[in-house]
N, C-alpha and C. Protein backbone atom coordinates (compact mmCIF):
# COMPACT_ATOMS: atom_id res chain seq x y z
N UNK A 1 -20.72 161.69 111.18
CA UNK A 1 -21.24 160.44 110.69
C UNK A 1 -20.52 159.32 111.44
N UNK A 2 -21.20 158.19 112.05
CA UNK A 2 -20.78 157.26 112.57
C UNK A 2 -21.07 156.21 111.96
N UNK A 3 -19.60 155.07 112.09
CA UNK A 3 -20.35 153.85 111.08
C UNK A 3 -20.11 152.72 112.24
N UNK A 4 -20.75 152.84 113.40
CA UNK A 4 -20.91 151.56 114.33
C UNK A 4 -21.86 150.99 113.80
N UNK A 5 -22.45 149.94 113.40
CA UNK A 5 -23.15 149.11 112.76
C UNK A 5 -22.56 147.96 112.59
N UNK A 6 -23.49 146.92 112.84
CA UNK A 6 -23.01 145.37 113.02
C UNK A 6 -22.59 145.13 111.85
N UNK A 7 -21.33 144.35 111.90
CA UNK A 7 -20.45 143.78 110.97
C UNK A 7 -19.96 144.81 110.26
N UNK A 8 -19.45 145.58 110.48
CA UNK A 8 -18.87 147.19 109.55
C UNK A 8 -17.88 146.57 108.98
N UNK A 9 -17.16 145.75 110.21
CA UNK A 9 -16.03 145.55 109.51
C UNK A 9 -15.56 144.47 108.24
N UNK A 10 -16.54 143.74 108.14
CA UNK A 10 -16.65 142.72 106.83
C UNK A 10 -17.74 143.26 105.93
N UNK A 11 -18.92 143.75 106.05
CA UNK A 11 -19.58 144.52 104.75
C UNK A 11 -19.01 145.26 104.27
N UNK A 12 -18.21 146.35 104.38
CA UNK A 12 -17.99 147.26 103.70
C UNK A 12 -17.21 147.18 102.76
N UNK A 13 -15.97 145.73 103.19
CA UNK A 13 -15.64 145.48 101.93
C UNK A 13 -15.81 144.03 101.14
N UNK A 14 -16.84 143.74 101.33
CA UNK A 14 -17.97 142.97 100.77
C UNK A 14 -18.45 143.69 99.29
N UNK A 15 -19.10 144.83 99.99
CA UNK A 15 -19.82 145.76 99.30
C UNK A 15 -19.16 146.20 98.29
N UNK A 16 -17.53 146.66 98.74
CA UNK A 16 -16.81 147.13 97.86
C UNK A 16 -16.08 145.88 96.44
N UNK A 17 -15.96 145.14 97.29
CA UNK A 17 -15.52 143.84 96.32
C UNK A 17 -16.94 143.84 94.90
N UNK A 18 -18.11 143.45 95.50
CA UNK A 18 -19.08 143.14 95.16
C UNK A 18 -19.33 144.19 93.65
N UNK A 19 -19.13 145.73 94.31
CA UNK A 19 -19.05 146.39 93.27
C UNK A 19 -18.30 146.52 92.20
N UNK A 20 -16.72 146.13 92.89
CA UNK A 20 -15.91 145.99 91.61
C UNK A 20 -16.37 144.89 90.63
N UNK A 21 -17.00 143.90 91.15
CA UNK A 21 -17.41 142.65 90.19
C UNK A 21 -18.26 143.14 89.31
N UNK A 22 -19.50 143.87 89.69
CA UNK A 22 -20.30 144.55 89.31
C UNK A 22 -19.95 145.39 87.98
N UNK A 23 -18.97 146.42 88.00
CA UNK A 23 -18.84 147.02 87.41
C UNK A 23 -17.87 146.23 86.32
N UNK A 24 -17.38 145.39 86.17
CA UNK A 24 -16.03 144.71 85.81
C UNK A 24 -17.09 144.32 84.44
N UNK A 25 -18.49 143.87 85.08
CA UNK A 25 -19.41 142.95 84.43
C UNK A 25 -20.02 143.84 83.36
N UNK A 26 -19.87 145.16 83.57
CA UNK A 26 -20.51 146.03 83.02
C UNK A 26 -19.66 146.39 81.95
N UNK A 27 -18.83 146.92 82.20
CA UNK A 27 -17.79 146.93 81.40
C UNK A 27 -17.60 146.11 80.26
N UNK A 28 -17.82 144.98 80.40
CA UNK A 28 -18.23 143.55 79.35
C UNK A 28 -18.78 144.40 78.46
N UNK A 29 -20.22 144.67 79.19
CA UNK A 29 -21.50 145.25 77.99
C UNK A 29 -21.35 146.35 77.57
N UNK A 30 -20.45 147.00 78.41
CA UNK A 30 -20.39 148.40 77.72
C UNK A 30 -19.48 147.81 75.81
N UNK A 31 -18.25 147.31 76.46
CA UNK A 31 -17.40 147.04 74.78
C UNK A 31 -18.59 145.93 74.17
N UNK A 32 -19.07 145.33 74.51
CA UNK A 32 -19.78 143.73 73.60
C UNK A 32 -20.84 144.60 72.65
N UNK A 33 -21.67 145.26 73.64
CA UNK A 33 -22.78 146.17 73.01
C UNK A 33 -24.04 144.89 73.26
N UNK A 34 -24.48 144.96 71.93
CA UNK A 34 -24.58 145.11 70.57
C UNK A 34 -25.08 146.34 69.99
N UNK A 35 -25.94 147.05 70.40
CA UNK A 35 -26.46 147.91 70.31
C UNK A 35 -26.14 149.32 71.06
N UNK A 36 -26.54 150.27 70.71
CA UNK A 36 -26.09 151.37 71.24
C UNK A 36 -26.47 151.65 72.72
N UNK A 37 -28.07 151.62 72.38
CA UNK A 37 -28.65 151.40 73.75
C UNK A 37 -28.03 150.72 74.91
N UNK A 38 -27.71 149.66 74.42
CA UNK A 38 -27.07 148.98 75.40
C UNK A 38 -26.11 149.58 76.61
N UNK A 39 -25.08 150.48 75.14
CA UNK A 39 -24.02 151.36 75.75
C UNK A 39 -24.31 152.20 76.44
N UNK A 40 -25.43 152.66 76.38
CA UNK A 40 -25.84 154.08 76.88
C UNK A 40 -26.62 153.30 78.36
N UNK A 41 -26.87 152.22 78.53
CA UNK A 41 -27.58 151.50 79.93
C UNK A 41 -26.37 151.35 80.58
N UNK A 42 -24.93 150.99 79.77
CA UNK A 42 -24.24 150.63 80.88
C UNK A 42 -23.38 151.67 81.38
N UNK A 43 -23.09 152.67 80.64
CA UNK A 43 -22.23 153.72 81.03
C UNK A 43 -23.37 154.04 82.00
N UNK A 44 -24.83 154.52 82.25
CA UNK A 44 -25.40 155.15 83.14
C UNK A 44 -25.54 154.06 84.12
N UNK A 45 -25.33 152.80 84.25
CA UNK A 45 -25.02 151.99 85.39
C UNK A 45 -23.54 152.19 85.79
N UNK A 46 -22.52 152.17 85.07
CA UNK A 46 -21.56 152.71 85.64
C UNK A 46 -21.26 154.16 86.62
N UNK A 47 -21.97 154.82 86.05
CA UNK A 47 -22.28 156.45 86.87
C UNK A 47 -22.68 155.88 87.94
N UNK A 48 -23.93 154.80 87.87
CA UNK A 48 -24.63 154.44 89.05
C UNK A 48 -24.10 153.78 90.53
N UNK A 49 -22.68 153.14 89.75
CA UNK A 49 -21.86 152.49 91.17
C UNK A 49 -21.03 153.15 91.04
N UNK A 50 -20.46 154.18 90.63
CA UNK A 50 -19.71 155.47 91.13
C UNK A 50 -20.41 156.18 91.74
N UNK A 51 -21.73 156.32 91.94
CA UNK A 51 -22.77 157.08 93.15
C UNK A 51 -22.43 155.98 94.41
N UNK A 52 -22.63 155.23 94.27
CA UNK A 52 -22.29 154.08 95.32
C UNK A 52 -20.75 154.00 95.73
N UNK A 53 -19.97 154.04 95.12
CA UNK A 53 -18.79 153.95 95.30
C UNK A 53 -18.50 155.11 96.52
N UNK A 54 -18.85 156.25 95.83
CA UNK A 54 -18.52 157.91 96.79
C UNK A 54 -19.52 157.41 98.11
N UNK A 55 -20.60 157.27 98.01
CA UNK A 55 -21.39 157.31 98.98
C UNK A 55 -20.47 155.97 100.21
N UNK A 56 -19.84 154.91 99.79
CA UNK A 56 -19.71 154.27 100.89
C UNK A 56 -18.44 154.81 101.17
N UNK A 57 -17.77 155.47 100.53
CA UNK A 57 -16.29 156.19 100.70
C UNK A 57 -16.75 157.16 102.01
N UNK A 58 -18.13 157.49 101.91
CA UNK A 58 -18.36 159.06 102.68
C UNK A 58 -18.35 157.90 104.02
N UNK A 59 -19.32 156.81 103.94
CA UNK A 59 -19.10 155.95 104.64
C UNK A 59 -17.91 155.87 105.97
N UNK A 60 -17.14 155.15 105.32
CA UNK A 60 -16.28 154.73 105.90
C UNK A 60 -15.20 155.52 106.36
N UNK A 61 -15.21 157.01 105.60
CA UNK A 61 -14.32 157.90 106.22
C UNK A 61 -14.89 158.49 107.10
N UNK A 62 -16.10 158.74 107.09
CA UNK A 62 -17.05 159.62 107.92
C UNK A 62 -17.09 160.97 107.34
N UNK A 63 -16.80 160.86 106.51
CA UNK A 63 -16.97 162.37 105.84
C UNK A 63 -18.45 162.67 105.24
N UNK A 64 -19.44 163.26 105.47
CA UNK A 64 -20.17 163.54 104.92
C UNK A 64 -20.39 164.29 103.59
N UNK A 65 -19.47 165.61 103.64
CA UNK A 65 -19.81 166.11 102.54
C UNK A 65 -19.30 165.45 100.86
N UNK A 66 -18.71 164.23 100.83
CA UNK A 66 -18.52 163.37 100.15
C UNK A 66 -19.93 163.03 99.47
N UNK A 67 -20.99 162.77 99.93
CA UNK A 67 -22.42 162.69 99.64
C UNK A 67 -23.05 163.87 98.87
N UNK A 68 -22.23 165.37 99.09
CA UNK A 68 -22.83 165.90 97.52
C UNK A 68 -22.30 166.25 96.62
N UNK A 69 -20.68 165.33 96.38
CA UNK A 69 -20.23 165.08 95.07
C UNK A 69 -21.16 163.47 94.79
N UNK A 70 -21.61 162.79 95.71
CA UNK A 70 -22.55 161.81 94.65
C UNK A 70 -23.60 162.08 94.20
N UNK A 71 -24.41 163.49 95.02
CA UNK A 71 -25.41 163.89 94.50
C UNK A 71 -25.12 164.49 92.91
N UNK A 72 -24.32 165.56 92.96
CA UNK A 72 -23.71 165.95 91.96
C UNK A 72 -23.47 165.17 90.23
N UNK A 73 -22.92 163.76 91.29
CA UNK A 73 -22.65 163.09 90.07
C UNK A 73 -24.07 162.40 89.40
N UNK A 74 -24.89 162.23 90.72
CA UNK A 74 -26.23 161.37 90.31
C UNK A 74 -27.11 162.40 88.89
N UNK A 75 -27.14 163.93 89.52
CA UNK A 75 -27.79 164.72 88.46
C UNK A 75 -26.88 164.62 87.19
N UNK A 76 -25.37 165.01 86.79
CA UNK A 76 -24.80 164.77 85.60
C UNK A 76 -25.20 163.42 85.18
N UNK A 77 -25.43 161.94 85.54
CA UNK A 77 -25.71 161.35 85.06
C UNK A 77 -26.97 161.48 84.04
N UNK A 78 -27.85 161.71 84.89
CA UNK A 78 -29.75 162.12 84.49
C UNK A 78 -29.02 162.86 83.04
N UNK A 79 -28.48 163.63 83.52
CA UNK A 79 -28.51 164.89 81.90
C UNK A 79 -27.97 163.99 81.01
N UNK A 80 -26.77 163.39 81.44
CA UNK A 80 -26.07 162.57 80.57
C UNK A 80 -27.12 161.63 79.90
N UNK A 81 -27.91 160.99 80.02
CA UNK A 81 -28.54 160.04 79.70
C UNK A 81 -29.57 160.71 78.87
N UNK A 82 -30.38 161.70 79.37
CA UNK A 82 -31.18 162.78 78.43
C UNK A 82 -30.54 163.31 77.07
N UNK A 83 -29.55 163.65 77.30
CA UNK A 83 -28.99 163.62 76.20
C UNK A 83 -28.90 162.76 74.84
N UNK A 84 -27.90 161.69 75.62
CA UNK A 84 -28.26 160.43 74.54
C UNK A 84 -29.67 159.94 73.88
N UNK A 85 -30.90 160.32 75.06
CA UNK A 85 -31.93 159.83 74.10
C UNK A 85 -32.29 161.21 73.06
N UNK A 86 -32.13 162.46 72.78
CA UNK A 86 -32.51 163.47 72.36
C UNK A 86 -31.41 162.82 71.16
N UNK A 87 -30.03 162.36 71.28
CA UNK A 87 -29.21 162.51 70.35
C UNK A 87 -29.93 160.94 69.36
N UNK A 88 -30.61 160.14 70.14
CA UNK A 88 -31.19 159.49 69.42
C UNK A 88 -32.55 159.60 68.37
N UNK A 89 -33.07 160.38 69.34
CA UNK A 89 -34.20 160.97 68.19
C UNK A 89 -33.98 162.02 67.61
N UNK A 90 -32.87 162.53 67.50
CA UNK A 90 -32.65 163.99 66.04
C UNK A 90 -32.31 163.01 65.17
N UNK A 91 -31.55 161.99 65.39
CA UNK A 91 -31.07 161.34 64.26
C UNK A 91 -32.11 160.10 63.74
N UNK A 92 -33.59 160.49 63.88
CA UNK A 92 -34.59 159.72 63.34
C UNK A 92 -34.58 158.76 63.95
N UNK A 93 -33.78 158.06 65.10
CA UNK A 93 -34.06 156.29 65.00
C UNK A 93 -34.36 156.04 66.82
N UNK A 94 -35.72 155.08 67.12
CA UNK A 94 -35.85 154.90 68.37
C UNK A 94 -34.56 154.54 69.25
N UNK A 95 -34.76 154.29 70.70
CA UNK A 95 -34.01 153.35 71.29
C UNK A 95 -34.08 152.00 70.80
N UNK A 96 -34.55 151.44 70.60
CA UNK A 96 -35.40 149.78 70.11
C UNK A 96 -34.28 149.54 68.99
N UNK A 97 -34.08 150.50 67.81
CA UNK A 97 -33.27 150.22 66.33
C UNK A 97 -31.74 151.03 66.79
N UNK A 98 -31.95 151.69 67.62
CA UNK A 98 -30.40 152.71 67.62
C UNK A 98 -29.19 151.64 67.19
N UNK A 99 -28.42 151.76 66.64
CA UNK A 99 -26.95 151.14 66.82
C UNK A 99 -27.16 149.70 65.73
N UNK A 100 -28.50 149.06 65.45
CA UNK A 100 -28.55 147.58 64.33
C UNK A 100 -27.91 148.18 62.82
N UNK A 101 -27.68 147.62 62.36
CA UNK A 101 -27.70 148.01 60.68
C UNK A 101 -28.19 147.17 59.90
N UNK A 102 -29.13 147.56 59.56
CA UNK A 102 -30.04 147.25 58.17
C UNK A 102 -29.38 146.51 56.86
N UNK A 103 -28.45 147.06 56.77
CA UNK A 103 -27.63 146.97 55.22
C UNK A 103 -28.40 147.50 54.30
N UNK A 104 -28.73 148.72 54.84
CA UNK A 104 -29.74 149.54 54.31
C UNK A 104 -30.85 148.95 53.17
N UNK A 105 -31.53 147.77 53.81
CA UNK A 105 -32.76 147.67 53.39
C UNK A 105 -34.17 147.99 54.19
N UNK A 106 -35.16 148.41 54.10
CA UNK A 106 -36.01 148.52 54.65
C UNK A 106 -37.82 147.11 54.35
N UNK A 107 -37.98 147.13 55.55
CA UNK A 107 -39.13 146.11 55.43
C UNK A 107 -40.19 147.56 55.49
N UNK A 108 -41.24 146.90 54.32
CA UNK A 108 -42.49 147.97 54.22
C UNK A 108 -43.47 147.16 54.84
């Protein structure tokens, strides 16, 4: 793998800066929430710039096979996320209501 490409030497850690902001931001939403859903969008955006993260690592080292621990990680994400919605519907409640509380009243 070669990384001659114009401006290598200021994108890459552009890119990398960019992501830490990125994720920093996420992180916000992951603790703020409000909702569960929420949590479950940002942890699988977090997976998502840890795919990015490895992939520009493979980058810049030139290592290729670095690219199928992001593959790797890209499929555990998928399951990961399948999961959460299955764990949302055994327990009766859409994505849309997951995580609000009612104060257990119901509108008919």
């Amino acid at each position: 793998m070669n990384v001659e490409f114009a401006g290598a030497g200021w994108v890459l850690p552009l890119v990398f800066a960019l992501q830490g902001l990125s994720a920093a931001l996420i992180v916000v939403r992951l603790l703020r929430g409000p909702r569960a859903t929420d949590r479950v969008v940002a942890i699988d955006a977090l997976t998502l710039l840890g795919i990015g993260v490895v992939a520009l690592i493979a980058l810049t080292t030139a290592q290729p096979v670095l690219l199928d621990a992001a593959v790797v990680l890209a499929l555990v994400s998928f399951l990961g996320t399948a999961a959460y919605m299955l764990m949302f519907r055994r327990h009766g409640r859409t994505p849309e209501t997951a995580g609000e509380d009612d104060g257990g009243e119901r509108a008919s």
